[in-house]
Protein backbone atom coordinates (compact mmCIF):
# COMPACT_ATOMS: atom_id res chain seq x y z
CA UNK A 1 0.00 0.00 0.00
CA UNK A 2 1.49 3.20 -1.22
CA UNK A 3 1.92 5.80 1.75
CA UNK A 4 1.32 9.67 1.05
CA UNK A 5 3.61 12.37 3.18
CA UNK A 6 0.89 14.70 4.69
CA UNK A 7 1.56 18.33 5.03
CA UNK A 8 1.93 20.27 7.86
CA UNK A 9 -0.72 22.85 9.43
CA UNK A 10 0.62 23.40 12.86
CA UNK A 11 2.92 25.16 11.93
CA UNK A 12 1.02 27.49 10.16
CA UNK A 13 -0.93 27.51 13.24
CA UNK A 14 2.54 28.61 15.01
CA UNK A 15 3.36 31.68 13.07
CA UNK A 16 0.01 33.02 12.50
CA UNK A 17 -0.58 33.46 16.45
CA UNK A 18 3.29 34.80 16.94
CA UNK A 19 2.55 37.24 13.80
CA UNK A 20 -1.13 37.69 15.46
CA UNK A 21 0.91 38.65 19.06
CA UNK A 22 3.58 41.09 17.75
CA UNK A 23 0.87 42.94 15.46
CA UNK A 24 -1.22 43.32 18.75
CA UNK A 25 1.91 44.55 20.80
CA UNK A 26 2.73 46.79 17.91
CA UNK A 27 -1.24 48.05 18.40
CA UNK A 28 -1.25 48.28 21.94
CA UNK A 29 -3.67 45.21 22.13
CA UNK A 30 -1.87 41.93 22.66
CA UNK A 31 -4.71 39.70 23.83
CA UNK A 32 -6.82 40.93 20.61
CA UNK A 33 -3.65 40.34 18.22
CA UNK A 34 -3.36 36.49 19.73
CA UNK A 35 -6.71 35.81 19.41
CA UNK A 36 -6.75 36.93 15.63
CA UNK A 37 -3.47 35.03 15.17
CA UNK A 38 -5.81 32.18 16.15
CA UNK A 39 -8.38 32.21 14.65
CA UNK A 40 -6.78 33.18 10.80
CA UNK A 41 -3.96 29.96 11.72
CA UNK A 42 -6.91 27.24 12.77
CA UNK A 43 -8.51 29.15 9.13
CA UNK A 44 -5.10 28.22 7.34
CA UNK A 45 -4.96 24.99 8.83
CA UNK A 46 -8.35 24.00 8.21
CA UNK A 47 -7.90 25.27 4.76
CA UNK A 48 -4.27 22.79 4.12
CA UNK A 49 -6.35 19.82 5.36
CA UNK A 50 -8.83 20.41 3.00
CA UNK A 51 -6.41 20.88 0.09
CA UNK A 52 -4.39 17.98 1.57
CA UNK A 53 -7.43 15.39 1.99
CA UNK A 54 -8.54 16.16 -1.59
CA UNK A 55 -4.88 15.47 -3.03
């Protein structure tokens, strides 16, 4: 049986809530840059599962 390498969301996960943290220091709003890091890295994620199920 022929095994397929998957790809790897966390890591997108990973830098979007860094990214997500220094924008919201940058802002003066850390808590609201983490949680926006979140929730566009779980999109991204979501998004390379998809693409990666389908392949």
């Amino acid at each position: 049986m022929e095994q397929r390498n998957s790809l790897a969301g966390g890591f997108l996960l990973m830098v979007a809530i860094v990214a997500g943290f220094a924008w919201g220091v940058a802002t003066g709003q850390p808590m609201l840059g983490v949680l926006a890091g979140t929730g566009l890295g779980v999109a991204a994620a979501v998004l390379l599962w998809l693409f990666d199920r389908r392949r």
